[in-house]
N, C-alpha and C. Protein backbone atom coordinates (compact mmCIF):
# COMPACT_ATOMS: atom_id res chain seq x y z
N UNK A 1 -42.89 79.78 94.66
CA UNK A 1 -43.24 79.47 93.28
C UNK A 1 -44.64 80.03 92.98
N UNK A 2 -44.79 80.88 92.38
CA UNK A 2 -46.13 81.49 91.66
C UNK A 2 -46.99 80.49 91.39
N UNK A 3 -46.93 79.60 90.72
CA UNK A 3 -47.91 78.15 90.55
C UNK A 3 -48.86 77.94 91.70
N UNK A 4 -48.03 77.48 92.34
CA UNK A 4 -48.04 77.26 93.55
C UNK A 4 -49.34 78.25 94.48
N UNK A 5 -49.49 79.63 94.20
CA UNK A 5 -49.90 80.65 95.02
C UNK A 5 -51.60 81.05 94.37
N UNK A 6 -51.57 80.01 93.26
CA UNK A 6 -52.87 79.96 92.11
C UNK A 6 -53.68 78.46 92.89
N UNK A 7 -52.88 77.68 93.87
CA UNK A 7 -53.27 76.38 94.16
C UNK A 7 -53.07 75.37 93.40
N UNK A 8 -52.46 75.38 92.20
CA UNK A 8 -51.77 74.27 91.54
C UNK A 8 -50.70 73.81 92.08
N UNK A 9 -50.81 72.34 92.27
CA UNK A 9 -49.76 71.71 93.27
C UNK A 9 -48.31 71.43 92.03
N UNK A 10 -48.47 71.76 90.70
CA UNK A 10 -47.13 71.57 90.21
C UNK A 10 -47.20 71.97 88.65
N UNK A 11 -46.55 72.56 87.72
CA UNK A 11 -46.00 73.29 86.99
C UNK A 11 -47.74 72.32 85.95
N UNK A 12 -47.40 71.09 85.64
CA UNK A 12 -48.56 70.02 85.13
C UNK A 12 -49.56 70.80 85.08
N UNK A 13 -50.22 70.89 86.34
CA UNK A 13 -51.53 71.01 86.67
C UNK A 13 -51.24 72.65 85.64
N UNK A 14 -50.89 73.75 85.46
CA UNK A 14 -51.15 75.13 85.32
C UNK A 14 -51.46 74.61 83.82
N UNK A 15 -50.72 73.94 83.27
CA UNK A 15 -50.29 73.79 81.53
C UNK A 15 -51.82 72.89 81.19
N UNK A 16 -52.30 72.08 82.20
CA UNK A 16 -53.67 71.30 81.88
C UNK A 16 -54.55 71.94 82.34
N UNK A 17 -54.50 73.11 83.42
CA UNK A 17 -55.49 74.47 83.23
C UNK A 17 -55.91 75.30 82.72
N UNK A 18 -54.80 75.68 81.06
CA UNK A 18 -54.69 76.65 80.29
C UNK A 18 -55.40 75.93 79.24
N UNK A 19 -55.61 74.59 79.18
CA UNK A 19 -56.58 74.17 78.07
C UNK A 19 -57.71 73.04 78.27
N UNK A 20 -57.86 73.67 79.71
CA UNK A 20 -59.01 72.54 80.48
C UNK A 20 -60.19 73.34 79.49
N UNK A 21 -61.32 72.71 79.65
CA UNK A 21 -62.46 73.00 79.13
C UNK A 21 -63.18 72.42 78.35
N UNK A 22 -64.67 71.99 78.18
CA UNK A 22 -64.92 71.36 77.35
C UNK A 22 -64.49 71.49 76.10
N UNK A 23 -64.53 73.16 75.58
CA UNK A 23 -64.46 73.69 74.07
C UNK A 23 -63.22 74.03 73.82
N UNK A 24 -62.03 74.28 75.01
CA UNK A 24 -60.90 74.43 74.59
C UNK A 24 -60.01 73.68 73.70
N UNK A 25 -59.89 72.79 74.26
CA UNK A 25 -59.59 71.52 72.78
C UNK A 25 -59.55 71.68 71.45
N UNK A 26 -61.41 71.57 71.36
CA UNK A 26 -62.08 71.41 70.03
C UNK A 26 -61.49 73.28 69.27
N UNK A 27 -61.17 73.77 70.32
CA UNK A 27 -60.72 75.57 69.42
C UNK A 27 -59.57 75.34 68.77
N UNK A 28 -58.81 75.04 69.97
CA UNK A 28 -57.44 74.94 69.27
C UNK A 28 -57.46 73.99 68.08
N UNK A 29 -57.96 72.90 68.29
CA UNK A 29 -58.18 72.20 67.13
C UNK A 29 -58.17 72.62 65.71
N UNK A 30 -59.40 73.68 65.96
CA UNK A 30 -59.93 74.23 64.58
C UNK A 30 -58.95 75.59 64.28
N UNK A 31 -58.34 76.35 65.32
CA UNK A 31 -57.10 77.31 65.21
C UNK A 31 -55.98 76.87 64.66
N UNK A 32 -55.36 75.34 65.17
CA UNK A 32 -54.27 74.63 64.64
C UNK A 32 -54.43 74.69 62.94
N UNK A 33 -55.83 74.17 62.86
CA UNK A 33 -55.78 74.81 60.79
C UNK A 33 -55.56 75.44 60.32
N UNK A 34 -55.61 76.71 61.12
CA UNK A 34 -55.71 78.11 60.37
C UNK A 34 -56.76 79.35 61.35
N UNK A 35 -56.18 80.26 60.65
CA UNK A 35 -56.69 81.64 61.72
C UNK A 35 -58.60 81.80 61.36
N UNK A 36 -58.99 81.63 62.32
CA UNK A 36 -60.69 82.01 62.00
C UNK A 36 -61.27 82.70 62.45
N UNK A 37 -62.46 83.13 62.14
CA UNK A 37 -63.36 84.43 62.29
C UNK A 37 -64.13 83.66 63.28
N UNK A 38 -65.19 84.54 64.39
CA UNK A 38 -65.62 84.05 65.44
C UNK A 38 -66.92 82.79 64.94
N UNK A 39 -67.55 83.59 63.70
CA UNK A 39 -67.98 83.01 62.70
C UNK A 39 -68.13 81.54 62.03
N UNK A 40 -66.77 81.71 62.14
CA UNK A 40 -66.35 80.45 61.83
C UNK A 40 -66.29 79.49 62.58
N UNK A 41 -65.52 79.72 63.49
CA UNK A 41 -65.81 79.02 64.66
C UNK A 41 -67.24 78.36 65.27
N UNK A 42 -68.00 79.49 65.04
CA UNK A 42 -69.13 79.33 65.92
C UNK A 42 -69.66 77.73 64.83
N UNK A 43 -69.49 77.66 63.50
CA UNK A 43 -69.99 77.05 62.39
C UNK A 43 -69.37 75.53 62.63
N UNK A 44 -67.84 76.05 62.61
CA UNK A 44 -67.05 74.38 62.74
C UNK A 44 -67.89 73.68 64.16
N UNK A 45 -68.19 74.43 65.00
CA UNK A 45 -68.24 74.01 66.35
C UNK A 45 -69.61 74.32 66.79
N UNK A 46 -70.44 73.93 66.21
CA UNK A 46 -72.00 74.09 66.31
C UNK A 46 -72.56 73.79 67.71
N UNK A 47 -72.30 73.08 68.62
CA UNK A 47 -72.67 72.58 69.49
C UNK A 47 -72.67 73.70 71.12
N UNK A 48 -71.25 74.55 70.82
CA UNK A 48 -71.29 75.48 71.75
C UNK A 48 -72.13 76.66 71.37
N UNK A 49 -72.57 77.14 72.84
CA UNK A 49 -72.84 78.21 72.67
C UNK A 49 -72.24 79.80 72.60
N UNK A 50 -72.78 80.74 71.82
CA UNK A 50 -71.85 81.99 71.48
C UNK A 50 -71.37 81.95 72.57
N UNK A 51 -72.14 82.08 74.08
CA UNK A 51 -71.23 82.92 75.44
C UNK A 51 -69.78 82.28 75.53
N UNK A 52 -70.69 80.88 76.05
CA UNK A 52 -69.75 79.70 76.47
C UNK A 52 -67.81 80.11 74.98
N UNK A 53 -68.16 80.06 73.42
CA UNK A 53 -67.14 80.28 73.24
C UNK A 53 -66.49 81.61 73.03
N UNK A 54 -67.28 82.81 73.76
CA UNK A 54 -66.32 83.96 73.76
C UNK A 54 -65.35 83.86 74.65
N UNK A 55 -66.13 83.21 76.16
CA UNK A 55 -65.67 83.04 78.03
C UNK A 55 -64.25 82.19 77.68
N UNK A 56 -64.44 80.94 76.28
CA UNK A 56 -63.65 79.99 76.17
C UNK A 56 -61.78 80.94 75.60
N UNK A 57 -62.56 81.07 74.53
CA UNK A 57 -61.47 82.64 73.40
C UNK A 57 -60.84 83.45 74.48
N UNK A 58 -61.46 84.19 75.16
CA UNK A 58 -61.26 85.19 76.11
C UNK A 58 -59.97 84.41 77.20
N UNK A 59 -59.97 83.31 77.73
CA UNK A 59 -59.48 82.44 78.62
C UNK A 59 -58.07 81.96 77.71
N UNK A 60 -58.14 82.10 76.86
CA UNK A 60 -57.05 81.38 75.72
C UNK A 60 -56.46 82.74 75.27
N UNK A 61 -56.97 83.86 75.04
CA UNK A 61 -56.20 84.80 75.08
C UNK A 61 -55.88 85.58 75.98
N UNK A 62 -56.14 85.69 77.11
CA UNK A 62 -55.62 85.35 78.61
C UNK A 62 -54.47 84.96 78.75
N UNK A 63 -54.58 83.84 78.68
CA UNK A 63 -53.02 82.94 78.79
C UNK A 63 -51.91 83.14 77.60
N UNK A 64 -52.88 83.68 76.87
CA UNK A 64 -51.56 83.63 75.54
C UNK A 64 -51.41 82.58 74.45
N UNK A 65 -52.33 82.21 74.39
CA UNK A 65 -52.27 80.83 73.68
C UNK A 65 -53.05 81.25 72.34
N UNK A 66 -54.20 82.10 72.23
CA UNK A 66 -54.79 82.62 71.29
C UNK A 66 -54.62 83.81 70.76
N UNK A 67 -54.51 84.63 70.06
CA UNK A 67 -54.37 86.39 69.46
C UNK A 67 -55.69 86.52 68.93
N UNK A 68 -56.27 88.13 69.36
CA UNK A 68 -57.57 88.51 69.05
C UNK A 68 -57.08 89.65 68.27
N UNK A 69 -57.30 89.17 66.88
CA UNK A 69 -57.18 90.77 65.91
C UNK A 69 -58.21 91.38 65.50
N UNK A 70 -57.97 92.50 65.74
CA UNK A 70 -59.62 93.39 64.77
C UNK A 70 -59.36 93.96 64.03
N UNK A 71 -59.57 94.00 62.78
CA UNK A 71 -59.75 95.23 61.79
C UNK A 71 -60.30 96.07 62.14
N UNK A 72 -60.42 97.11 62.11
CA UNK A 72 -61.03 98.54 62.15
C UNK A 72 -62.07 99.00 60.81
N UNK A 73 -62.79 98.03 60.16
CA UNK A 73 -63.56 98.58 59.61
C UNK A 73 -64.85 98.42 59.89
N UNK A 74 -65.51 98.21 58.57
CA UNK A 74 -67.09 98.09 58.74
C UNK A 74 -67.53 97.25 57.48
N UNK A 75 -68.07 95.98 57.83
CA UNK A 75 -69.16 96.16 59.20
C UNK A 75 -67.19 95.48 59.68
N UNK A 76 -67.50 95.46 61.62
CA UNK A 76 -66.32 95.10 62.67
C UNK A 76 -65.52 93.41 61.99
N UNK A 77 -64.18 93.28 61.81
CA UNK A 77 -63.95 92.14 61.33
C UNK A 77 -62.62 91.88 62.81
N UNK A 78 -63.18 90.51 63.43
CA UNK A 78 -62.00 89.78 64.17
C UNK A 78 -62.18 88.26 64.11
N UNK A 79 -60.41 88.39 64.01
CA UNK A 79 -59.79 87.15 63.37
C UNK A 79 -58.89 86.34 65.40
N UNK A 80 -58.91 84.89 64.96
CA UNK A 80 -58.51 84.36 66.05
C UNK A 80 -57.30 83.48 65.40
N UNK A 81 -56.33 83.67 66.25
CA UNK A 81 -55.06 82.60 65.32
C UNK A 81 -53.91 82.04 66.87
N UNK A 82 -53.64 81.19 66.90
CA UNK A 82 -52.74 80.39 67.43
C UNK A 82 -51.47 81.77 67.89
N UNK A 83 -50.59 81.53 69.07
CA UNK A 83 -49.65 82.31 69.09
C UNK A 83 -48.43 81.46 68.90
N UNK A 84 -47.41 81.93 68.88
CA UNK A 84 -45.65 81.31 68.82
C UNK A 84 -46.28 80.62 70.65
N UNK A 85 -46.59 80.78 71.26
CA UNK A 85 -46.62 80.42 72.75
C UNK A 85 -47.50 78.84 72.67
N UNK A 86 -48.75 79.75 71.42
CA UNK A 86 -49.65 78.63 71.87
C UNK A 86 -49.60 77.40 70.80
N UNK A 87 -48.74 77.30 69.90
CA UNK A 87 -48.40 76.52 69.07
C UNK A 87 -47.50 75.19 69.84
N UNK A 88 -46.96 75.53 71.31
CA UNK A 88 -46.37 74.08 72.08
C UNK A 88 -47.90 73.27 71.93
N UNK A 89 -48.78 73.62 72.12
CA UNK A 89 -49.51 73.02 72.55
C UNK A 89 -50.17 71.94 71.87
N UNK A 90 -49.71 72.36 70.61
CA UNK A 90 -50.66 71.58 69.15
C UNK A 90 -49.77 69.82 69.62
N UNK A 91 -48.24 69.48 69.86
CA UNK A 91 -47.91 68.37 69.99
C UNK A 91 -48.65 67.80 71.48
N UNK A 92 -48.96 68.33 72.39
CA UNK A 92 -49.30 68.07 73.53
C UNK A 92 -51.07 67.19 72.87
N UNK A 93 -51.67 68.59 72.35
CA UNK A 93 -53.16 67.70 71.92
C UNK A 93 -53.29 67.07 70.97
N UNK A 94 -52.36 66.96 69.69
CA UNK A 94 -51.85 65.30 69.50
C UNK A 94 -51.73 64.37 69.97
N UNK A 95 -51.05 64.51 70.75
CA UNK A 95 -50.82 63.33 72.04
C UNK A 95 -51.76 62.33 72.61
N UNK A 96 -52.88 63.75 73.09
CA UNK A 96 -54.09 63.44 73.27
C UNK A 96 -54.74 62.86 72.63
N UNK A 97 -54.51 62.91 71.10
CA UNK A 97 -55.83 62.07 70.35
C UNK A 97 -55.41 60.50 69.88
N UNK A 98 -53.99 60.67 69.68
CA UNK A 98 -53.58 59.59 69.94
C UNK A 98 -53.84 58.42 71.18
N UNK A 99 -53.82 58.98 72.58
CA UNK A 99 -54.21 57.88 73.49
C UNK A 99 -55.31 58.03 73.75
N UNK A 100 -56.29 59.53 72.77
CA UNK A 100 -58.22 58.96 73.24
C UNK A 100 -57.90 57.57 71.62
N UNK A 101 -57.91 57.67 70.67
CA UNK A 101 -57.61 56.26 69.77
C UNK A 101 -57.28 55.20 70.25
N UNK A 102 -56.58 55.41 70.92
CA UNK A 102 -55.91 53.82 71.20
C UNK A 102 -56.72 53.51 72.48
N UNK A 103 -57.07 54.17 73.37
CA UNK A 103 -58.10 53.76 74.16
C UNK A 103 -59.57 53.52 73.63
N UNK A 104 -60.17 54.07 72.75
CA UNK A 104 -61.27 53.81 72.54
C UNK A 104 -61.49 52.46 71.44
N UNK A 105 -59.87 52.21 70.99
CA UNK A 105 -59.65 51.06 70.30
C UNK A 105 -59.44 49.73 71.48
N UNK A 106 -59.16 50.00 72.31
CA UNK A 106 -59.37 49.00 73.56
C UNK A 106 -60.10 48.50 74.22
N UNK A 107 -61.52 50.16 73.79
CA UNK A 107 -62.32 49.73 74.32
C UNK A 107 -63.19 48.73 73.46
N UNK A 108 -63.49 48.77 72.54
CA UNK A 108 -64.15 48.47 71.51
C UNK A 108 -63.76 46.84 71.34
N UNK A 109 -62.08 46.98 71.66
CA UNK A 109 -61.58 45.33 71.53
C UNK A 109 -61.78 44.47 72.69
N UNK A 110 -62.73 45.02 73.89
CA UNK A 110 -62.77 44.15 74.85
C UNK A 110 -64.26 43.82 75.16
N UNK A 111 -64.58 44.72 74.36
CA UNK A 111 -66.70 44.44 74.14
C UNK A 111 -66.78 43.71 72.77
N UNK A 112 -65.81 43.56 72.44
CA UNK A 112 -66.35 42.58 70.64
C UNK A 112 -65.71 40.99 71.42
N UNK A 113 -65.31 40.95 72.31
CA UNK A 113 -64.69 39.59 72.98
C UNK A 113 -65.63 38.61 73.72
């Protein structure tokens, strides 16, 4: 099994590798809206830095999960948008925000007690 030969002990672990990262999340996040300029990104997501989210972009279009388009003009215009691949993923980090909610609603209900 190829998985396997990367050191991931099971199919899980590869699919929570392709969007491990601090900023990976918060991209797709802001990709799930709509296709954005690096620009943009950099704006919604103030907190990272340029490298940190090219290394992040670069890693996501890697896997396939992100598309890097360029126009060919001037001044240089590239656009970042979700793929047919990387669109499973939008119900998966739903998921996610759903049980960070309900956990942080647990938490909150056992310190007001």
């Amino acid at each position: 099994m190829p998985y396997q030969d990367e050191g991931f002990g099971c199919p899980a672990e590869v699919g929570l590798h392709m969007i491990s990262g601090k900023w990976k999340p918060r991209i797709l996040y802001e990709l799930f809206q709509e296709t954005r300029r690096f620009g943009e990104l950099r704006r919604r997501i103030p907190e990272v830095s340029r490298h940190v989210l090219t290394l992040q972009l670069r890693e996501l279009e890697d896997d396939g999960i992100v598309k890097r388009t360029v126009f060919h003009e001037l001044p240089p215009k590239v656009e970042y948008s979700i793929t047919e691949f990387g669109r499973q993923f939008e119900a998966v980090l739903e998921q996610m925000v759903i049980l960070g909610q309900q956990y942080i609603g647990s938490q909150q209900d056992s310190k007001g007690k």
